[in-house]
N, C-alpha and C. Protein backbone atom coordinates (compact mmCIF):
# COMPACT_ATOMS: atom_id res chain seq x y z
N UNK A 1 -120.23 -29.82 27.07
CA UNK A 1 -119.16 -30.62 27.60
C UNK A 1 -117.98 -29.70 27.89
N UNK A 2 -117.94 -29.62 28.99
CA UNK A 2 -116.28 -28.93 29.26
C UNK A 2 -115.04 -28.75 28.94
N UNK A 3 -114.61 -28.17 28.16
CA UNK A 3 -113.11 -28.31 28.13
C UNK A 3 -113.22 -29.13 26.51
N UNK A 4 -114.49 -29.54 26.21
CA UNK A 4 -113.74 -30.65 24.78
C UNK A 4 -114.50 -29.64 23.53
N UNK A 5 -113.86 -29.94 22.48
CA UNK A 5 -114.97 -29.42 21.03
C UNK A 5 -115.80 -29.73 20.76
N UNK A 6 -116.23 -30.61 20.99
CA UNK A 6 -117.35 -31.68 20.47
C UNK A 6 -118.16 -32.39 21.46
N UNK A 7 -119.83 -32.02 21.42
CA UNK A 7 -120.18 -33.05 21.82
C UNK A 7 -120.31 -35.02 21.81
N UNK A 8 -120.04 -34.79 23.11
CA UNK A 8 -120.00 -36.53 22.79
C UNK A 8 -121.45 -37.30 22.22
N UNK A 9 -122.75 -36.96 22.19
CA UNK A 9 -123.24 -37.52 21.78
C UNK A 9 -123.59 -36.71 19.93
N UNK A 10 -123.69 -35.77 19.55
CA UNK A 10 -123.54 -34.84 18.33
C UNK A 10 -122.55 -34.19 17.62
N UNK A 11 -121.24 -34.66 17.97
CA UNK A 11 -120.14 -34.33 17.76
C UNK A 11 -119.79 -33.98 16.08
N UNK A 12 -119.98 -35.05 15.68
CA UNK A 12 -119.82 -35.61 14.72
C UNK A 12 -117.91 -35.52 14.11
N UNK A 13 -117.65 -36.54 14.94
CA UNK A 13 -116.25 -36.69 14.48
C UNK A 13 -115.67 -37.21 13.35
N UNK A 14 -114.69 -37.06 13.23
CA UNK A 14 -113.94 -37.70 11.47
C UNK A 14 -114.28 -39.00 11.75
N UNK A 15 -114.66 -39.35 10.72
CA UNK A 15 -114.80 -40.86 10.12
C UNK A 15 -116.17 -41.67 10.72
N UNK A 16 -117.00 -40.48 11.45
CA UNK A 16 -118.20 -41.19 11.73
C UNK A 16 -119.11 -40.94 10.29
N UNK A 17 -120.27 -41.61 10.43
CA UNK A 17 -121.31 -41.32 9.59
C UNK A 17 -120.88 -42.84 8.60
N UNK A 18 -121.99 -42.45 7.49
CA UNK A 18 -122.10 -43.81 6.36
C UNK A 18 -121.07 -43.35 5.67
N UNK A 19 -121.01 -45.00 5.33
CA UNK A 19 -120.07 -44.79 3.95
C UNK A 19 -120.25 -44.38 3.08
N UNK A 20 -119.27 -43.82 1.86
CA UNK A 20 -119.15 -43.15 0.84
C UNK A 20 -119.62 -44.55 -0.56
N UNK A 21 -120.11 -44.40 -1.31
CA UNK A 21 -120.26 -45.07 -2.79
C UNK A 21 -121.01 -46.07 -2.82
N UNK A 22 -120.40 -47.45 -3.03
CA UNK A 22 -121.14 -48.93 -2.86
C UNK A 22 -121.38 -49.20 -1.75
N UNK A 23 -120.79 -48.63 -1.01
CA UNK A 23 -120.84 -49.06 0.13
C UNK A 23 -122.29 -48.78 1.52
N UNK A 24 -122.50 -48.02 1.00
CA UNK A 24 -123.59 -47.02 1.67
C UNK A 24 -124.97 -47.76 0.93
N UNK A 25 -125.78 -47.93 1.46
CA UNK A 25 -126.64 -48.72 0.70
C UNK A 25 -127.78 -48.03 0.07
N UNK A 26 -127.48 -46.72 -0.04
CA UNK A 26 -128.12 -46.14 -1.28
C UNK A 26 -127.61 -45.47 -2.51
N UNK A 27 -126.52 -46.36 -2.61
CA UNK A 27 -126.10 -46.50 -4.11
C UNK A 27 -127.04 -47.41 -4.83
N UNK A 28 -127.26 -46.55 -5.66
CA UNK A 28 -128.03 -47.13 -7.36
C UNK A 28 -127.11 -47.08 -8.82
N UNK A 29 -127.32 -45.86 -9.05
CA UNK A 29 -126.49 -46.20 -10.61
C UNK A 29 -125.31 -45.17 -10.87
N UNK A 30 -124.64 -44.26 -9.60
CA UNK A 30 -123.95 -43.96 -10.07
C UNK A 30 -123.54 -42.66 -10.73
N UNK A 31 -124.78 -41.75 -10.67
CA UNK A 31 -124.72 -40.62 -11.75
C UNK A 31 -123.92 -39.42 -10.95
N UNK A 32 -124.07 -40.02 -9.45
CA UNK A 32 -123.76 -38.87 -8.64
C UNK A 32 -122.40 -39.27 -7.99
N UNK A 33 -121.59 -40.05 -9.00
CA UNK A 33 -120.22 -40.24 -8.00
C UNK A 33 -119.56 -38.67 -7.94
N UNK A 34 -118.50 -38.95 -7.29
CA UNK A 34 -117.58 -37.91 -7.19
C UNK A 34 -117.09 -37.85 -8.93
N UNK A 35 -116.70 -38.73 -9.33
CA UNK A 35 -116.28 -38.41 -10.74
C UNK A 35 -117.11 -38.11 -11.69
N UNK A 36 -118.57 -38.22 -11.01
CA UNK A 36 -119.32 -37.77 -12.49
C UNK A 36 -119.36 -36.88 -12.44
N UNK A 37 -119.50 -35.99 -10.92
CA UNK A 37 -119.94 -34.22 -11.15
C UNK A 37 -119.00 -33.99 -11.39
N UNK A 38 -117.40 -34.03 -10.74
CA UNK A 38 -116.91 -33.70 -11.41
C UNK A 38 -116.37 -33.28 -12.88
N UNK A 39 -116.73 -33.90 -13.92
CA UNK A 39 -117.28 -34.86 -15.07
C UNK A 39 -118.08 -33.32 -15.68
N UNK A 40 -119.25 -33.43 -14.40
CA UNK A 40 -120.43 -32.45 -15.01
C UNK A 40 -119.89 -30.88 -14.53
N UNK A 41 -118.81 -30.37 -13.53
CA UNK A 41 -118.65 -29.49 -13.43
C UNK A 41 -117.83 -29.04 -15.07
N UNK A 42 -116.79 -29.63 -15.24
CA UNK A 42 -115.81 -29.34 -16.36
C UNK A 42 -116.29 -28.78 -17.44
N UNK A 43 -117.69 -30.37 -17.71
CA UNK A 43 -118.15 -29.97 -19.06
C UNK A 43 -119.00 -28.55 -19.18
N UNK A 44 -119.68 -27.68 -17.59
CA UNK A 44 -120.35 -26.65 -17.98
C UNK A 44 -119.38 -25.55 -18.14
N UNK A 45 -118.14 -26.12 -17.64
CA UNK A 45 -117.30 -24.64 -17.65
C UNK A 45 -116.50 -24.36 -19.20
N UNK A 46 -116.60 -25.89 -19.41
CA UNK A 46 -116.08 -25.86 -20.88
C UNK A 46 -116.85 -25.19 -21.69
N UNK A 47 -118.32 -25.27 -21.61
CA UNK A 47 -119.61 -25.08 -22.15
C UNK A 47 -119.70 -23.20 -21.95
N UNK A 48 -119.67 -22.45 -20.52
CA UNK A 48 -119.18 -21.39 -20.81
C UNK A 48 -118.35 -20.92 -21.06
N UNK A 49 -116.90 -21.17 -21.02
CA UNK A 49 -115.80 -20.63 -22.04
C UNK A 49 -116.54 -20.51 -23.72
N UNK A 50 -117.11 -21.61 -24.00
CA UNK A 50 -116.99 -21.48 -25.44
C UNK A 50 -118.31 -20.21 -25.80
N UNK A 51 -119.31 -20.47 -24.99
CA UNK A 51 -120.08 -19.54 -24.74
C UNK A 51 -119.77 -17.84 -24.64
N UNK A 52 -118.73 -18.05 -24.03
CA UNK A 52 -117.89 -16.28 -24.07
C UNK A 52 -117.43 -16.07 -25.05
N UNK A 53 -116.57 -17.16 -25.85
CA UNK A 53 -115.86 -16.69 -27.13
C UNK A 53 -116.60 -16.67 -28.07
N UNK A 54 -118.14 -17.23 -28.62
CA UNK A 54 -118.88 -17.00 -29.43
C UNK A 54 -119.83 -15.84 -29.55
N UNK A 55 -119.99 -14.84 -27.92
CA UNK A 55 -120.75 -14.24 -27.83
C UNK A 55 -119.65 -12.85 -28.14
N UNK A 56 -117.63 -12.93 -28.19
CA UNK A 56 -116.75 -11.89 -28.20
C UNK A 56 -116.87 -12.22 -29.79
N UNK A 57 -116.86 -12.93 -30.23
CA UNK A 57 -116.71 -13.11 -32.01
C UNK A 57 -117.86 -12.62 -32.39
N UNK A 58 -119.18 -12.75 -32.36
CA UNK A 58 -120.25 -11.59 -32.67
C UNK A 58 -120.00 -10.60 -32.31
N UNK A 59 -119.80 -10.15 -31.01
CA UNK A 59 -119.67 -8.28 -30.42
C UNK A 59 -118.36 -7.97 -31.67
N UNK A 60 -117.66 -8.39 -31.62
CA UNK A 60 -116.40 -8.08 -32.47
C UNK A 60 -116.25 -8.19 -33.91
C-alpha cells in the first residue's frame, strides 16, 4: 500500500483482534491472568534472591 504503514487487509491496528480476559471466549479458570503471572514472576524472583543469599551464607 502506498504511502500508508500498514496493510489494510494485515495491518493489524490498535484495538483490533479479541478481547482480553472474560471476555474472549477462551477464558476458563484464570491461571493465566495478567495478575497471576505477574503473581508468578515475583514469587520466582523472590525465590532466587533467597536462593543467592543461602548459596553466599554457605560460600562464606
Amino acid at each position: 500500500m502506498g504511502g500508508k504503514k500498514r496493510c489494510r487487509m494485515h495491518g493489524g491496528a490498535a484495538g483490533s483482534g479479541a478481547p482480553s480476559g472474560e471476555r474472549n471466549g477462551a477464558y476458563r479458570h484464570g491461571l493465566k491472568t495478567q495478575e497471576a503471572m505477574a503473581f508468578e514472576r515475583e514469587a520466582r524472583a523472590f525465590l532466587r534472591r533467597c536462593c543467592e543469599v543461602m548459596r553466599a551464607e554457605l560460600q562464606g
